[in-house]
C-alpha atoms as a PDB file:
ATOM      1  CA  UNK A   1     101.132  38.587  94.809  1.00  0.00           C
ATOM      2  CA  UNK A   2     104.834  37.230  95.932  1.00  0.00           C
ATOM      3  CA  UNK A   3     106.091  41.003  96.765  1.00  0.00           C
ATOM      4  CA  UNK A   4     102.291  41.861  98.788  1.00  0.00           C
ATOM      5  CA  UNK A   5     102.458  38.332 100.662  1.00  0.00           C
ATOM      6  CA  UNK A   6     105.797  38.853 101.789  1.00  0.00           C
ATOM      7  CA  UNK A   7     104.831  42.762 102.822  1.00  0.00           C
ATOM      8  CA  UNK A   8     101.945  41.730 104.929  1.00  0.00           C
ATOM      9  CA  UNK A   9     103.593  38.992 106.702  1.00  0.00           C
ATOM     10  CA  UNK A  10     106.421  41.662 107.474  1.00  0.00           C
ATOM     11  CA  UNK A  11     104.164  44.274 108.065  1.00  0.00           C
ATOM     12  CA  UNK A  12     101.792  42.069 110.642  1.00  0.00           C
ATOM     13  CA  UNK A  13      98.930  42.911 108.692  1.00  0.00           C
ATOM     14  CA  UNK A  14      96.840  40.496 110.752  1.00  0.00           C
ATOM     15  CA  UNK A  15      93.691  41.200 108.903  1.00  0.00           C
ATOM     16  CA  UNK A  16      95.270  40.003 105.335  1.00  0.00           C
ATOM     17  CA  UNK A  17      96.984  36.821 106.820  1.00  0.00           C
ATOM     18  CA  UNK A  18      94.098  35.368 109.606  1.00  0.00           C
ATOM     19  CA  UNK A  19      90.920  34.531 108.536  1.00  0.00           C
ATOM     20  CA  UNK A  20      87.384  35.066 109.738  1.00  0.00           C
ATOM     21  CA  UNK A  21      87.084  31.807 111.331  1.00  0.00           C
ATOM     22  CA  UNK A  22      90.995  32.248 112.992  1.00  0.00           C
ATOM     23  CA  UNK A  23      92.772  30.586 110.513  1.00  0.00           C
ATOM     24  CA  UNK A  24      96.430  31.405 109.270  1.00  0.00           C
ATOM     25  CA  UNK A  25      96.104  31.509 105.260  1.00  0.00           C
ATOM     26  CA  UNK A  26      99.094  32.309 103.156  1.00  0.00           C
ATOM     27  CA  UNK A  27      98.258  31.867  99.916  1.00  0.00           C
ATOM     28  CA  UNK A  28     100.455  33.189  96.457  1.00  0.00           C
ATOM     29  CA  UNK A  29      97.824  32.751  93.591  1.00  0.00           C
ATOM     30  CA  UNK A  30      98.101  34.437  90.297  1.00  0.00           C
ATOM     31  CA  UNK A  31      94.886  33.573  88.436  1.00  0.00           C
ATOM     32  CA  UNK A  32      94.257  37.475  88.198  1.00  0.00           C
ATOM     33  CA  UNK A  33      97.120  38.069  86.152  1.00  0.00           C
ATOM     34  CA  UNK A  34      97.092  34.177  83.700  1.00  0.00           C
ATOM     35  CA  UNK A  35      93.354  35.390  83.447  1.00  0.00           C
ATOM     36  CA  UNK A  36      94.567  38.707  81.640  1.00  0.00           C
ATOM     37  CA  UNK A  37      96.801  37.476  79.537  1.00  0.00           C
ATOM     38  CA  UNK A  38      95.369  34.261  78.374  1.00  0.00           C
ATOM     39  CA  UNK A  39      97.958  32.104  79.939  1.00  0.00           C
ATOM     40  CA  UNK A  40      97.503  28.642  81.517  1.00  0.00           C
ATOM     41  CA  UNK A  41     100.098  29.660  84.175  1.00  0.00           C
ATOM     42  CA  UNK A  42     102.384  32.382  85.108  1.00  0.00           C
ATOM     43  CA  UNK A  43     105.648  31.211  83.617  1.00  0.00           C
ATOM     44  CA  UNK A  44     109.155  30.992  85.411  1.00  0.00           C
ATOM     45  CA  UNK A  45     110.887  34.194  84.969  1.00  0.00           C
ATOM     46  CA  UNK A  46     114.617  34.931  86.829  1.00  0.00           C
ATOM     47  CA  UNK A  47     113.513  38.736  87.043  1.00  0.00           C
ATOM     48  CA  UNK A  48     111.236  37.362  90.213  1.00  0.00           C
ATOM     49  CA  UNK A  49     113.823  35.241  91.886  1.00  0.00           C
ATOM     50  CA  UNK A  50     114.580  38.598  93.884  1.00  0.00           C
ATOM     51  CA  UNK A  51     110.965  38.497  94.938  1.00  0.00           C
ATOM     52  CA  UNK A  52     110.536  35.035  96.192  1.00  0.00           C
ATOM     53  CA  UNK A  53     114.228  35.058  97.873  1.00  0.00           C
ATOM     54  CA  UNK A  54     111.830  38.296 100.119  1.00  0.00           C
ATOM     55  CA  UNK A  55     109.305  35.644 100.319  1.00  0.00           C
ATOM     56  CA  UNK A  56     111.193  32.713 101.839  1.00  0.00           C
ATOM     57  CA  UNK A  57     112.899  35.213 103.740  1.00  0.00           C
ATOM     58  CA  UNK A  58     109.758  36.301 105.217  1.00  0.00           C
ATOM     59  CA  UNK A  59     108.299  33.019 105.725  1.00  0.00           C
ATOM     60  CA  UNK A  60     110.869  32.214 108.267  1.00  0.00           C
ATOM     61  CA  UNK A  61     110.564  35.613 110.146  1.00  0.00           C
ATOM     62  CA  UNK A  62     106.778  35.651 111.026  1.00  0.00           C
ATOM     63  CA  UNK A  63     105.932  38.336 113.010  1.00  0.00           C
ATOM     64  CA  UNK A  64     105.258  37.687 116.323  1.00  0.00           C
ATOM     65  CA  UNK A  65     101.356  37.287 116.162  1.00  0.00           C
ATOM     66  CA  UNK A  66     101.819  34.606 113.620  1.00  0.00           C
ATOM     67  CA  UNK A  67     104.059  32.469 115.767  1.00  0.00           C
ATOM     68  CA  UNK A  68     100.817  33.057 118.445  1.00  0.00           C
ATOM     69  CA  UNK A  69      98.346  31.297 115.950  1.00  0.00           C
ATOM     70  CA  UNK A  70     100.372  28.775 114.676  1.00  0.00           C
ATOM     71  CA  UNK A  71     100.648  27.432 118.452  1.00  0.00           C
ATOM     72  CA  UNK A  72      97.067  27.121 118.601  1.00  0.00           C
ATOM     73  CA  UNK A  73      95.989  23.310 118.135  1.00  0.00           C
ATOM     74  CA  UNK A  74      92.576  24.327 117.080  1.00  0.00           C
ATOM     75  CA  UNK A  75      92.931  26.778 114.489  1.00  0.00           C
ATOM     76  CA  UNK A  76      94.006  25.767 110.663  1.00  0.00           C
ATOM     77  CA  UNK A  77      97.116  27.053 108.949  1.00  0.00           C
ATOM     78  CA  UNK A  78      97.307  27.125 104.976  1.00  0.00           C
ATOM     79  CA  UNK A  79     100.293  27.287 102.524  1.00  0.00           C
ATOM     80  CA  UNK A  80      99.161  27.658  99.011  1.00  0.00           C
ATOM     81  CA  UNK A  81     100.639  28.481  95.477  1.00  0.00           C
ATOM     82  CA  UNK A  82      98.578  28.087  92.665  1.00  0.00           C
ATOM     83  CA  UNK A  83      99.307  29.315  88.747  1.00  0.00           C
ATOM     84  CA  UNK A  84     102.608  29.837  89.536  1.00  0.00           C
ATOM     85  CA  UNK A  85     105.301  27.383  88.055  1.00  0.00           C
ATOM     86  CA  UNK A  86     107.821  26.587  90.180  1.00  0.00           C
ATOM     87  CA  UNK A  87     111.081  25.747  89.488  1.00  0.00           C
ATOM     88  CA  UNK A  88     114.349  24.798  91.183  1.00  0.00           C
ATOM     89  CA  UNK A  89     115.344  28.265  91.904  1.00  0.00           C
ATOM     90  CA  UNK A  90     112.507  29.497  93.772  1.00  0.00           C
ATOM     91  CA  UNK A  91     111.874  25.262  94.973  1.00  0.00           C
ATOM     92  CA  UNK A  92     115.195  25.535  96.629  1.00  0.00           C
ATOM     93  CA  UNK A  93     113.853  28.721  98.402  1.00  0.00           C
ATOM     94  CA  UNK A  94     110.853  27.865  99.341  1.00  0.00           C
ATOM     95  CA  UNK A  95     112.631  24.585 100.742  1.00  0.00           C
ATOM     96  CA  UNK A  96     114.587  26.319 103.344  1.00  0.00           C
ATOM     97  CA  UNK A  97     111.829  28.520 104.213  1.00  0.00           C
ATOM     98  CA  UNK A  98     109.376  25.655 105.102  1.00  0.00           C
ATOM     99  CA  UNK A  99     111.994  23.397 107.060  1.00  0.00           C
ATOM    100  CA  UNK A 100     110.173  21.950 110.006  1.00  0.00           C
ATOM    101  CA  UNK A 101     107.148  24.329 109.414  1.00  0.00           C
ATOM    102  CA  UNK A 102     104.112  24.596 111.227  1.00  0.00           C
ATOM    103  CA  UNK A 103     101.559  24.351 108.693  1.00  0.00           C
ATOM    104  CA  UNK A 104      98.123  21.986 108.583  1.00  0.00           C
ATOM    105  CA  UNK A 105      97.288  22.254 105.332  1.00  0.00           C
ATOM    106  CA  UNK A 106      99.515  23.004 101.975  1.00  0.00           C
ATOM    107  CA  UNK A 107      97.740  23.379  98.729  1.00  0.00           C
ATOM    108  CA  UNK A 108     100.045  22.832  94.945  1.00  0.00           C
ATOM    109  CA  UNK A 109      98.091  23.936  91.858  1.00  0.00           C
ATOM    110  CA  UNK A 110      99.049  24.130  88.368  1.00  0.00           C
ATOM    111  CA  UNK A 111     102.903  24.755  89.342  1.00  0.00           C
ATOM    112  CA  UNK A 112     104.204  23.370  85.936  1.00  0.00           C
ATOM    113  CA  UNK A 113     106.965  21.193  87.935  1.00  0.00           C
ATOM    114  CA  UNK A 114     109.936  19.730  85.875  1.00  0.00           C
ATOM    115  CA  UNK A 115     110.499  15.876  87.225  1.00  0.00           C
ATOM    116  CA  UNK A 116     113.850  17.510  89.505  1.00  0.00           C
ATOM    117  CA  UNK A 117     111.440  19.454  91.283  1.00  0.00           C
ATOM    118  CA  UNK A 118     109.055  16.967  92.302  1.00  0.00           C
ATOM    119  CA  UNK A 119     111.755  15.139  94.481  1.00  0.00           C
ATOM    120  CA  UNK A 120     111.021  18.316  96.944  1.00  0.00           C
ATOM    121  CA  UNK A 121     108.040  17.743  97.328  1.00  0.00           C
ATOM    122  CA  UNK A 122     108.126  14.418  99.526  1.00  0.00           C
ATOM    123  CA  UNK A 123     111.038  16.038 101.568  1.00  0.00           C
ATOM    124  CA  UNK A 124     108.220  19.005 102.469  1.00  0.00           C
ATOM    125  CA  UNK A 125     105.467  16.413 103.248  1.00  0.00           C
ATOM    126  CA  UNK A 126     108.284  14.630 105.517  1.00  0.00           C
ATOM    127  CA  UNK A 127     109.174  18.104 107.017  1.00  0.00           C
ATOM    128  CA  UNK A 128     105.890  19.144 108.014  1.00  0.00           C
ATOM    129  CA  UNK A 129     104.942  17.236 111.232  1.00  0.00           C
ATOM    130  CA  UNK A 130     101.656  18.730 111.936  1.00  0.00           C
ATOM    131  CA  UNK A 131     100.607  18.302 108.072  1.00  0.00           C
ATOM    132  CA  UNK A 132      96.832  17.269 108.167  1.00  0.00           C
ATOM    133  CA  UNK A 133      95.698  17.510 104.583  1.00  0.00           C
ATOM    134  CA  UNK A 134      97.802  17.998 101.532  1.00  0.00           C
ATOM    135  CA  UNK A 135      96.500  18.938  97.584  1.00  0.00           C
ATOM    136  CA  UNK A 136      98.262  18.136  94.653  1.00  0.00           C
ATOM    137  CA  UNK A 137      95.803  19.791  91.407  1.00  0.00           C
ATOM    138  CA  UNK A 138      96.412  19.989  88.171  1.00  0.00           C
ATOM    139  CA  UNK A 139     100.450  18.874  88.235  1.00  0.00           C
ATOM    140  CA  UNK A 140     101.063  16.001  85.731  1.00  0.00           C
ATOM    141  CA  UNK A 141     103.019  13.574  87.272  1.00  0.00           C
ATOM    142  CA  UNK A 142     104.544  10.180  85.695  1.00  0.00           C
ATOM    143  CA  UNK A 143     103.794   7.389  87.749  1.00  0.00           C
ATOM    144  CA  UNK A 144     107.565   6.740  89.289  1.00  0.00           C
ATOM    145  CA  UNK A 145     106.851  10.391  90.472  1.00  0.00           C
ATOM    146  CA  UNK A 146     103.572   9.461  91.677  1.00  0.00           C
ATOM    147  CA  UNK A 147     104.502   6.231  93.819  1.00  0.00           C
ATOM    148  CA  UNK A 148     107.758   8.442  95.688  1.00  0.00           C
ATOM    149  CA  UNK A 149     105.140  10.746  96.485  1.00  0.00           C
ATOM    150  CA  UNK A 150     102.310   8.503  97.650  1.00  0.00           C
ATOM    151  CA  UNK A 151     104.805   6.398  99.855  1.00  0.00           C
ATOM    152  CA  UNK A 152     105.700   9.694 101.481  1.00  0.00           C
ATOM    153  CA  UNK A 153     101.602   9.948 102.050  1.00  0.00           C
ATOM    154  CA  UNK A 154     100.951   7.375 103.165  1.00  0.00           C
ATOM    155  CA  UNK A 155     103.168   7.001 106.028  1.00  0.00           C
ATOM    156  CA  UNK A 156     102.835  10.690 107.547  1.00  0.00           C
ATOM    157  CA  UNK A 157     101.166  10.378 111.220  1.00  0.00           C
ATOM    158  CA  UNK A 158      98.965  12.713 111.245  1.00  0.00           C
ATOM    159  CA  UNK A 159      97.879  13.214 107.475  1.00  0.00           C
ATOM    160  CA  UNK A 160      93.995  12.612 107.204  1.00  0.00           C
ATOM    161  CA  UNK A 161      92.754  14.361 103.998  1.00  0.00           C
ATOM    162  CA  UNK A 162      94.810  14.358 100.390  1.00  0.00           C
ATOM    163  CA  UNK A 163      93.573  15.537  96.791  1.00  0.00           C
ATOM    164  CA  UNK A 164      95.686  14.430  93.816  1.00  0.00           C
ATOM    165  CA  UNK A 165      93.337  16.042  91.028  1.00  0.00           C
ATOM    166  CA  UNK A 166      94.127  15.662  87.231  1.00  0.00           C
ATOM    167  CA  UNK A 167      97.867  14.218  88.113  1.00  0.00           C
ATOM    168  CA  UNK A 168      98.007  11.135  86.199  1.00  0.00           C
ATOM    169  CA  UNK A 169      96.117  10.797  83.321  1.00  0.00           C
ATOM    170  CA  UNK A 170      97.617   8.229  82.150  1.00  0.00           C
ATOM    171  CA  UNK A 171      98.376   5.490  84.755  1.00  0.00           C
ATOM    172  CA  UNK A 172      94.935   6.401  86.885  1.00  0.00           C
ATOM    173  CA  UNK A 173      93.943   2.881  87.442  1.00  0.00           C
ATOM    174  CA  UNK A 174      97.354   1.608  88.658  1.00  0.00           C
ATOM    175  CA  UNK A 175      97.082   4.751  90.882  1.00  0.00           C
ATOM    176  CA  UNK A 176      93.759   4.288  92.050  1.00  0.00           C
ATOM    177  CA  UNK A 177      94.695   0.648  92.611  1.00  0.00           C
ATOM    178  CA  UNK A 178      97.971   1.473  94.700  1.00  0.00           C
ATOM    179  CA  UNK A 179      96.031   3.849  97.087  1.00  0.00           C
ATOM    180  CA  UNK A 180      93.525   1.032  97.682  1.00  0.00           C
ATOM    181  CA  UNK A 181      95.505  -1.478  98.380  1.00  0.00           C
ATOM    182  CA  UNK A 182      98.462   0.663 100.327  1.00  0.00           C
ATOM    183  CA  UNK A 183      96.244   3.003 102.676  1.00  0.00           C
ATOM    184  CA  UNK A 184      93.636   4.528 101.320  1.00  0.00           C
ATOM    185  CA  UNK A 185      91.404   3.365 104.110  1.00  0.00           C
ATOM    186  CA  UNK A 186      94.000   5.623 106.397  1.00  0.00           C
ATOM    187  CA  UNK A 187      92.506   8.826 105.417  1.00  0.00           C
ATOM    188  CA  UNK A 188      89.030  10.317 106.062  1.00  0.00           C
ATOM    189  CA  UNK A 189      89.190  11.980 102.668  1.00  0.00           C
ATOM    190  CA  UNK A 190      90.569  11.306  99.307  1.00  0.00           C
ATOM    191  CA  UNK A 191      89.956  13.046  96.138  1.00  0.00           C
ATOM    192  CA  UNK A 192      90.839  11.908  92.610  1.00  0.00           C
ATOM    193  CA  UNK A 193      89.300  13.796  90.467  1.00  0.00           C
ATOM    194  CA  UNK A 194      90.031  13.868  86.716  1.00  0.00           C
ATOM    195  CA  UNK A 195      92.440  11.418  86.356  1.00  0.00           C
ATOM    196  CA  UNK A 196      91.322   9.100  83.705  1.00  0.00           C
ATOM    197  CA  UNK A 197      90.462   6.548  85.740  1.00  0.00           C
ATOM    198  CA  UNK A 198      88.975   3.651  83.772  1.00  0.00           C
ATOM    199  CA  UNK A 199      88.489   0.056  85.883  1.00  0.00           C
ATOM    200  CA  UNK A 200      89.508  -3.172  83.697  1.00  0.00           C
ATOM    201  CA  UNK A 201      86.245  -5.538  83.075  1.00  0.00           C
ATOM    202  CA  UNK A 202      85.442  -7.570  86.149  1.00  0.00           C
ATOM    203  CA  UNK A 203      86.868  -5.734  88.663  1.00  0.00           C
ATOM    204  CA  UNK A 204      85.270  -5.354  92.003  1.00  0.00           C
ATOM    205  CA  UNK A 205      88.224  -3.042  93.389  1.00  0.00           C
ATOM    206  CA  UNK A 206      85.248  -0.582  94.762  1.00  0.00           C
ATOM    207  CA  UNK A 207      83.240  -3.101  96.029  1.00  0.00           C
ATOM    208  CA  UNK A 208      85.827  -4.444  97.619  1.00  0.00           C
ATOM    209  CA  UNK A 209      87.271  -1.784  99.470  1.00  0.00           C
ATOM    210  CA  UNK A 210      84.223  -0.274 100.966  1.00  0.00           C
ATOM    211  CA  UNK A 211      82.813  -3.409 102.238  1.00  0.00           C
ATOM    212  CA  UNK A 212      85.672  -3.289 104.128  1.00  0.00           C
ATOM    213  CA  UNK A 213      84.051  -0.281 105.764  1.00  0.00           C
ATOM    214  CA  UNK A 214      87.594   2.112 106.265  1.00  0.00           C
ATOM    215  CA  UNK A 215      87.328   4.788 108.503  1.00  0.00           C
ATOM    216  CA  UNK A 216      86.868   6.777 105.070  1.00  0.00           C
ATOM    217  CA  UNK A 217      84.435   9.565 105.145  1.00  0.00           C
ATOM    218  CA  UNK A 218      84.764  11.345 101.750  1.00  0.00           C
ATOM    219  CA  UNK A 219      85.450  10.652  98.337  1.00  0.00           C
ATOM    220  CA  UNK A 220      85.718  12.249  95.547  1.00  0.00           C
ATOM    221  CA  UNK A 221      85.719  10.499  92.045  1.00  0.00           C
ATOM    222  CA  UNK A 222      84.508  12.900  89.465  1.00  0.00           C
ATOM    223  CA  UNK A 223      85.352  13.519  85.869  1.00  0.00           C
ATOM    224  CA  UNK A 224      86.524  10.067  85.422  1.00  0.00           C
ATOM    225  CA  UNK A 225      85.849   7.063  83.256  1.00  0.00           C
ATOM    226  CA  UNK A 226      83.623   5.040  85.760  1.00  0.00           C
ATOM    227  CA  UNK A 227      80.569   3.101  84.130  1.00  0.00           C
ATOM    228  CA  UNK A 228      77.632   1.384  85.390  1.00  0.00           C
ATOM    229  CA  UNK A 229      79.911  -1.727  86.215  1.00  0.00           C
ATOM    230  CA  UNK A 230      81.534   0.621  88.359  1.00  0.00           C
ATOM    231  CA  UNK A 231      78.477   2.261  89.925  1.00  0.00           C
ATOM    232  CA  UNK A 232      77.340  -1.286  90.938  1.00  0.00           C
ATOM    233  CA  UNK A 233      80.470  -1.872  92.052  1.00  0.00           C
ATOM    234  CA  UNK A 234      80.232   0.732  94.522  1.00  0.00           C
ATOM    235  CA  UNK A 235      76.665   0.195  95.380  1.00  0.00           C
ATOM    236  CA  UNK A 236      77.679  -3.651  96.391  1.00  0.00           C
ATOM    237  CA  UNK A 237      80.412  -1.741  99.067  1.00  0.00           C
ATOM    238  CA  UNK A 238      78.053   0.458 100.138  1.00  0.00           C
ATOM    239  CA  UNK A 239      75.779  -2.258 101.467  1.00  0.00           C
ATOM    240  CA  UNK A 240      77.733  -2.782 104.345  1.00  0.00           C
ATOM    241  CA  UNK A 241      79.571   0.320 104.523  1.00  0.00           C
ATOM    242  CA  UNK A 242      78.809   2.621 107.711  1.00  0.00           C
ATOM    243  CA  UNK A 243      81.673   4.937 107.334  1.00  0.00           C
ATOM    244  CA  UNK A 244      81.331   6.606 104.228  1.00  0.00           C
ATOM    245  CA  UNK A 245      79.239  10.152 104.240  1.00  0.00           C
ATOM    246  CA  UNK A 246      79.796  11.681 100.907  1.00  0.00           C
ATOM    247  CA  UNK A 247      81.108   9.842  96.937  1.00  0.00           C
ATOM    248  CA  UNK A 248      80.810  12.207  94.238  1.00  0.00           C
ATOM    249  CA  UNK A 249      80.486  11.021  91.004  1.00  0.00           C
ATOM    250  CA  UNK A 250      79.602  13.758  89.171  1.00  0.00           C
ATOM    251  CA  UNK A 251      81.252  13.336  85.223  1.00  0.00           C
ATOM    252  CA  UNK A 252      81.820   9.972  84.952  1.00  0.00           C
ATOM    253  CA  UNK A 253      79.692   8.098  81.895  1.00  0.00           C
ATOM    254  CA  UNK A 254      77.006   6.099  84.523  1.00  0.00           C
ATOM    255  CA  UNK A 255      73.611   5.737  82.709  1.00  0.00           C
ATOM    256  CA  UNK A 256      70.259   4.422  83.914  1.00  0.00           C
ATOM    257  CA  UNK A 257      71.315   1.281  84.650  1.00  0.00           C
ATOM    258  CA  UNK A 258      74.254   2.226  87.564  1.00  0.00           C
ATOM    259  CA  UNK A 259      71.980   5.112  88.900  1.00  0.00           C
ATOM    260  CA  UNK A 260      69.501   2.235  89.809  1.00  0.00           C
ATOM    261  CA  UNK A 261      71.945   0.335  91.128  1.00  0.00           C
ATOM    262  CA  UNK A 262      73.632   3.431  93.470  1.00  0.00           C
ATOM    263  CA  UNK A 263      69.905   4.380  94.771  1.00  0.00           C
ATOM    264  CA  UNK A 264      68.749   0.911  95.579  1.00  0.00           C
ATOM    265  CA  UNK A 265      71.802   0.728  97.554  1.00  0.00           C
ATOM    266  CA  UNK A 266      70.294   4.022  99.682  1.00  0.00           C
ATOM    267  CA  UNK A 267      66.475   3.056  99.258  1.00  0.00           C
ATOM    268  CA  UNK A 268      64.839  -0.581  98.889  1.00  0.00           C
ATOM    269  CA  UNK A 269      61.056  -0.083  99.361  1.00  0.00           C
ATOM    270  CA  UNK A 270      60.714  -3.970  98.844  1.00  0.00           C
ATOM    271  CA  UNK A 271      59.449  -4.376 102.781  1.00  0.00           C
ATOM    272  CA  UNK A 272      60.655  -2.901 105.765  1.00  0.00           C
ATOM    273  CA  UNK A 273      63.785  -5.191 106.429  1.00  0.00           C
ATOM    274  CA  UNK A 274      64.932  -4.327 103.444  1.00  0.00           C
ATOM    275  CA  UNK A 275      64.588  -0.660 103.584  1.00  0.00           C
ATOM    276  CA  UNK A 276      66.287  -1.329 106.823  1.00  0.00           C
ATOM    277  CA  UNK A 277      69.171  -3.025 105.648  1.00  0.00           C
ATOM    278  CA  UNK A 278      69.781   0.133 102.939  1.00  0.00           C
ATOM    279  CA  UNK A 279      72.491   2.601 103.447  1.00  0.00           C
ATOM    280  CA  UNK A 280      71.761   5.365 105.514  1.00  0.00           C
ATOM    281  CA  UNK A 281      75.014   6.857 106.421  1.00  0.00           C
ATOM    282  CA  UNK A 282      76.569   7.810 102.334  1.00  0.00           C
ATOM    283  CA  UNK A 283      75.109  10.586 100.077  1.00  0.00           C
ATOM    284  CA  UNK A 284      75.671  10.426  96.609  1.00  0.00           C
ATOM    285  CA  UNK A 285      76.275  13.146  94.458  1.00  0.00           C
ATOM    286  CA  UNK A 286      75.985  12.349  90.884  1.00  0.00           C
ATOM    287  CA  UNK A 287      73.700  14.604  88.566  1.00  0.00           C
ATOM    288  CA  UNK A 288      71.507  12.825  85.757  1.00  0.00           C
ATOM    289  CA  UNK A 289      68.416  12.600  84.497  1.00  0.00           C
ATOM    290  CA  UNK A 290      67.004   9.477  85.882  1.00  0.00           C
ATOM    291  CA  UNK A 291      67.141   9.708  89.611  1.00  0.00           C
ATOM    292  CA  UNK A 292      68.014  12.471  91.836  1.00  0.00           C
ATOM    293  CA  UNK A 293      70.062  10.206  94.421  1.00  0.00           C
ATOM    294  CA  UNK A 294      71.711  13.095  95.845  1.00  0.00           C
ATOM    295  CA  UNK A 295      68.565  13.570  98.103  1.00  0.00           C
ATOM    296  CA  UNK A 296      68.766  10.555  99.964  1.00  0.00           C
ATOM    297  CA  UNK A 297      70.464  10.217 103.230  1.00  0.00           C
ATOM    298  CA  UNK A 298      70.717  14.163 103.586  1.00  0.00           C
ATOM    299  CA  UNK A 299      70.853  14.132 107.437  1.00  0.00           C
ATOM    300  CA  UNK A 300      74.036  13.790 108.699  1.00  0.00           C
ATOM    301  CA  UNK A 301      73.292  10.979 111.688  1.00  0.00           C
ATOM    302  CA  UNK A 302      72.091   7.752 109.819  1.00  0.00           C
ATOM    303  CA  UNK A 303      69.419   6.534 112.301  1.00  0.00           C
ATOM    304  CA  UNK A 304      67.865   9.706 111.307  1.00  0.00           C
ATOM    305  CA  UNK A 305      67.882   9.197 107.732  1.00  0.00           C
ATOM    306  CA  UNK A 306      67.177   5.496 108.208  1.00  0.00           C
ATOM    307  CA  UNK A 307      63.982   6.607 110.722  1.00  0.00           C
ATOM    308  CA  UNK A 308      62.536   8.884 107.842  1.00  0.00           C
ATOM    309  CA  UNK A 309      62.516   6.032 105.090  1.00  0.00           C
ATOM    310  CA  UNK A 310      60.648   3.729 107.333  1.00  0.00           C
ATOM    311  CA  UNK A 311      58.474   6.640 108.358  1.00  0.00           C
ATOM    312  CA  UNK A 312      57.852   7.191 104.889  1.00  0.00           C
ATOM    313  CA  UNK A 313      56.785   3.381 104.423  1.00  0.00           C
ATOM    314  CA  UNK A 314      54.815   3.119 106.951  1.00  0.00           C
ATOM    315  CA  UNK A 315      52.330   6.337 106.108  1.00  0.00           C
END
């Protein structure tokens, strides 16, 4: 995948490289190949260094119709490596490559970094002036690692969207708590996924935050250790939240109880000011047997979503 990336972006090959919808995607990925030999990733290994030296190379040579799209506002541009570890060798390569680079959107999955390489990784962020939404998945990270990289976040001008999926399994609260408090609202998307994130006894952090109503339109929550504390929690937030669209919840241990509480906060058949007064701008996706709340506010303009529950009432 390293050695036919690099030959399409020398070759022009506009067809591999631009999308359907116009995008720029350059994208190393080598699930085919951990998939045959029952790997978890595809290991560092000096015989490629050759290879990825092409790569970088390559990266800062685009062929002219490249340089075309990437001077196109409107039109997305992707960097992604996934099942690949990457180590200082081929970090240091792909370092100079990416200098002051172009790029909307860069994507890090299941890299296997050692803690020297993750000190890149801010620098990139901080070299990347048109970055608009940057993943981190499945890269354990310790939480001094975490909070260099989230103050680099967090302060980029034009970063809107961020995923840090199953990176800190074992210091998800403070994380969640940190992004909260430092600039979560910020973003229009944030996804923590799998990160073990478990909310001390009494804590009304979600609550909290959303009744705050940021300008934050997604998140993403699932495979954590939320409860139906939590889910009440958020169901208090979304009360007065008008922001939101989408919270997935999907994997976390909620039970009958927190369900109720989630879709009362969407529908309150009680009287008509009450419906009213529901939330009709958040969908929640969270699959269990007691209530499929994931139906509720499916339009995407709330007065039309709010119009159809009073409609509803009044036949």
């Amino acid at each position: 995948d390293i050695k036919a990336c690099t030959i399409r972006m020398r070759l022009g090959e506009e067809d591999q490289i631009v999308t359907s919808d116009g995008d720029i995607r350059l994208e190393v990925d080598a699930t085919h190949l951990i998939e045959e030999a029952n790997v978890d990733a595809l290991l560092h290994n000096d015989k490629l260094l050759p290879h990825w030296t092409e790569f970088a190379n390559a990266l800062i040579q685009y062929p002219p119709f490249v340089d075309h799209y990437l001077s196109h506002d409107d039109v997305n541009t992707v960097f992604q490596i996934s099942n690949i570890q990457l180590l200082e060798p081929v970090c240091q390569q792909l370092n100079r490559a990416l200098k002051n680079n172009r790029f909307k959107t860069i994507v890090f999955e299941n890299n296997h970094f050692h803690q020297a390489e993750l000190s890149w990784i801010p620098d990139l962020i901080d070299s990347t002036p048109k970055l608009e939404e940057f993943a981190y998945i499945d890269n354990v990270t310790t939480a001094p690692e975490f909070f260099r990289l989230w103050e680099t976040i967090k302060k980029h001008p034009s970063l809107e969207r961020v995923t840090l999926d199953n990176c800190f399994p074992t210091a998800g609260y403070s994380m969640l708590s940190s992004i909260i408090h430092e600039g979560l609202g910020e973003f229009t998307k944030i996804s923590l996924n799998d990160n073990s994130i478990e909310i001390p006894s009494g804590n009304n952090v979600f609550r909290d935050f959303l009744a705050s109503n940021p300008r934050l339109r997604e998140l993403h929550l699932e495979k954590n250790e939320l409860d139906d504390n939590d889910a009440n929690s958020i169901a208090q937030g979304l009360r007065t939240n008008t922001n939101l669209r989408q919270i997935y919840l999907d994997g976390n241990p909620i039970k009958a109880l927190g369900v109720c509480a989630l879709g009362n906060a969407l529908v309150n058949s009680s009287n008509l000011n009450t419906m009213s007064d529901c939330n009709h701008a958040c969908r929640i996706f969270f699959e269990n047997e007691f209530w499929d709340i994931s139906s509720i506010n499916t339009f995407s303009k709330p007065n039309m979503n709010r119009g159809g529950k009073l409609f509803q009432m009044l036949c």
